[in-house]
C-alpha atoms as a PDB file:
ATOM      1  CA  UNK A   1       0.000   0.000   0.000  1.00  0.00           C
ATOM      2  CA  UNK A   2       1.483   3.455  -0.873  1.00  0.00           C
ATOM      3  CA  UNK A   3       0.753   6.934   0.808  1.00  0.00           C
ATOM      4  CA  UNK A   4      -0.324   8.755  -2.370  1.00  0.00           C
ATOM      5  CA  UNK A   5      -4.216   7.914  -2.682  1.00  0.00           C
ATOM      6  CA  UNK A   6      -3.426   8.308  -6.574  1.00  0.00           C
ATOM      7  CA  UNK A   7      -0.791   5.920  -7.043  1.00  0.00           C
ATOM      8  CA  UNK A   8      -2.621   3.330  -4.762  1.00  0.00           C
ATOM      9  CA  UNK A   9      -6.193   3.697  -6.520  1.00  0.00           C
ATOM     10  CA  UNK A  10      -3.828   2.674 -10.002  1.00  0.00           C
ATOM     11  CA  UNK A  11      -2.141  -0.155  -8.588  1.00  0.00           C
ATOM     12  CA  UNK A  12      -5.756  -1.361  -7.281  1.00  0.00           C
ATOM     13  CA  UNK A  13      -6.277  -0.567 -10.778  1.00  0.00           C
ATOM     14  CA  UNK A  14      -3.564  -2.778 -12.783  1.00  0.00           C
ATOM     15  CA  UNK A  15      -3.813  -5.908  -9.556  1.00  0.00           C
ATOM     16  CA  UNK A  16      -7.587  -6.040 -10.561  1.00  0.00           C
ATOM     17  CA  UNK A  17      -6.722  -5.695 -14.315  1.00  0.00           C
ATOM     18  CA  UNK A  18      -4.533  -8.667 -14.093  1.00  0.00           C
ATOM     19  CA  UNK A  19      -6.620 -10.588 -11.712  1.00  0.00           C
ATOM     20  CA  UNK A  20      -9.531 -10.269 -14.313  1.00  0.00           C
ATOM     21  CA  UNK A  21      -7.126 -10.924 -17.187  1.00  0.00           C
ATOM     22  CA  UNK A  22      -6.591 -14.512 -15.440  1.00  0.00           C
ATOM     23  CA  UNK A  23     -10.376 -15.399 -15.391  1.00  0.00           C
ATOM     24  CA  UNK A  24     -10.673 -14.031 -18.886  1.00  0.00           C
ATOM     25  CA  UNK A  25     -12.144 -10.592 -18.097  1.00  0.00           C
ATOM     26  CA  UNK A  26     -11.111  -7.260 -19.751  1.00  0.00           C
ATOM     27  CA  UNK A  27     -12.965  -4.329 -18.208  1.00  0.00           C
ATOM     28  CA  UNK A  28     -12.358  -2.010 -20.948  1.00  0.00           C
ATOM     29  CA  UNK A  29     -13.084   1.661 -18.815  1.00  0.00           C
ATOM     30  CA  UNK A  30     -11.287   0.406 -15.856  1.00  0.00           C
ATOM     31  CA  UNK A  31      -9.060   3.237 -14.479  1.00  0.00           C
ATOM     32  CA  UNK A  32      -9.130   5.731 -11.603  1.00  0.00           C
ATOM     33  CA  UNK A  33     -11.672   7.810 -11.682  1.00  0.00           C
ATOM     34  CA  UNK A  34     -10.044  11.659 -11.785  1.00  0.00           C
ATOM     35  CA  UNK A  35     -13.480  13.719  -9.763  1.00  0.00           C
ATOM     36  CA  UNK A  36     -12.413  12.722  -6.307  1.00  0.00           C
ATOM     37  CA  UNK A  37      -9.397  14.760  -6.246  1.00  0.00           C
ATOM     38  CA  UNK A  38     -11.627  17.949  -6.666  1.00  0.00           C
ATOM     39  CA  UNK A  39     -12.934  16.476  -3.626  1.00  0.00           C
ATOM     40  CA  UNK A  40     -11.982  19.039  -0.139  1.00  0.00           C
ATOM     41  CA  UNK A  41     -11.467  15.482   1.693  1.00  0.00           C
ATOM     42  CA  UNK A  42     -10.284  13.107  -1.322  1.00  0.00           C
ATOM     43  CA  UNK A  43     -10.462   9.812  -1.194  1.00  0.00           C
ATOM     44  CA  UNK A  44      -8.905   7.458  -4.132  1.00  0.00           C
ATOM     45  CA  UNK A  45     -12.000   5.837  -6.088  1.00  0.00           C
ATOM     46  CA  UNK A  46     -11.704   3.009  -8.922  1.00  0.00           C
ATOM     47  CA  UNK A  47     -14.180   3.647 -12.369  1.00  0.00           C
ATOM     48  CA  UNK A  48     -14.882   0.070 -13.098  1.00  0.00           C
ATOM     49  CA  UNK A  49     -16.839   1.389 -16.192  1.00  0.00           C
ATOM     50  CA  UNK A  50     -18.783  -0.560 -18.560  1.00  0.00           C
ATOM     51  CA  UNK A  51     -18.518  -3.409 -20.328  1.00  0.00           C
ATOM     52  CA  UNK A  52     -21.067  -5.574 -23.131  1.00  0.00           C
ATOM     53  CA  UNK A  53     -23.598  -8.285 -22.276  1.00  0.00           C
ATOM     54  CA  UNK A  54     -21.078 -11.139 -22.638  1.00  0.00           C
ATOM     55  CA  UNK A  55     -18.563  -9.546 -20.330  1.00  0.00           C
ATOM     56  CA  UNK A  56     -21.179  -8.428 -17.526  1.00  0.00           C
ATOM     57  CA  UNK A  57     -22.064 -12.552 -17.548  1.00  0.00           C
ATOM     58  CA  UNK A  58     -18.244 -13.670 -17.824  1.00  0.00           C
ATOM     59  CA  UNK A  59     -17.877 -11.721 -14.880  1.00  0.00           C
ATOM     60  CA  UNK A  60     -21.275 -13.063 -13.228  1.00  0.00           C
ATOM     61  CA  UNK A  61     -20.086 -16.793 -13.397  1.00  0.00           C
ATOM     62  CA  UNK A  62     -16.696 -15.982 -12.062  1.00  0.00           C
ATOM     63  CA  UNK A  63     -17.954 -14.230  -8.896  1.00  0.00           C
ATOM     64  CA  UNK A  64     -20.390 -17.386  -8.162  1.00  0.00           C
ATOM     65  CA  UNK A  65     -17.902 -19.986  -8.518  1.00  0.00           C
ATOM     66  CA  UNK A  66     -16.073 -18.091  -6.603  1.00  0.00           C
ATOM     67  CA  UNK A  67     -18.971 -17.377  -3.861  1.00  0.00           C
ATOM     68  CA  UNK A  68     -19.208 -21.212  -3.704  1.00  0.00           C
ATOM     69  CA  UNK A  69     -15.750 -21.966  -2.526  1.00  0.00           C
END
C-alpha cells in the first residue's frame, strides 16, 4: 500500500486488471476515476466502467464460482 491515494487507486487498478485478465475478463473503462481529487477530503475511487452483455455474464459466473468456494 502506498501513501499517495493516486498511485494506490492505479495499482488497485492494474492488480484487478490482471486478476480479471486470469479469469478471462477485460474491463475495458477500468481506471481511476479523476473527480475525487476535486474532492476538499479526497479519497482514491476506482471507475470500473462498462462493459457488453457477454462480459457483464463472464464476470457473473466468475464471482459465483467463486462465492461457492
Amino acid at each position: 500500500m502506498t501513501t499517495e491515494p493516486h498511485t494506490e487507486a492505479q495499482a488497485a487498478c492494474d492488480e484487478l486488471a490482471a486478476a480479471l485478465k486470469q479469469v478471462g475478463i477485460v474491463l475495458p473503462s477500468l481506471g481511476v476515476d479523476p473527480i475525487w481529487l476535486s474532492d476538499a477530503w479526497p479519497r482514491a475511487l476506482v471507475e470500473l466502467g462498462r462493459c457488453n452483455l457477454e462480459t457483464a455474464h463472464r464476470l457473473i459466473a466468475v464471482l459465483k464460482r467463486a462465492a461457492e468456494r
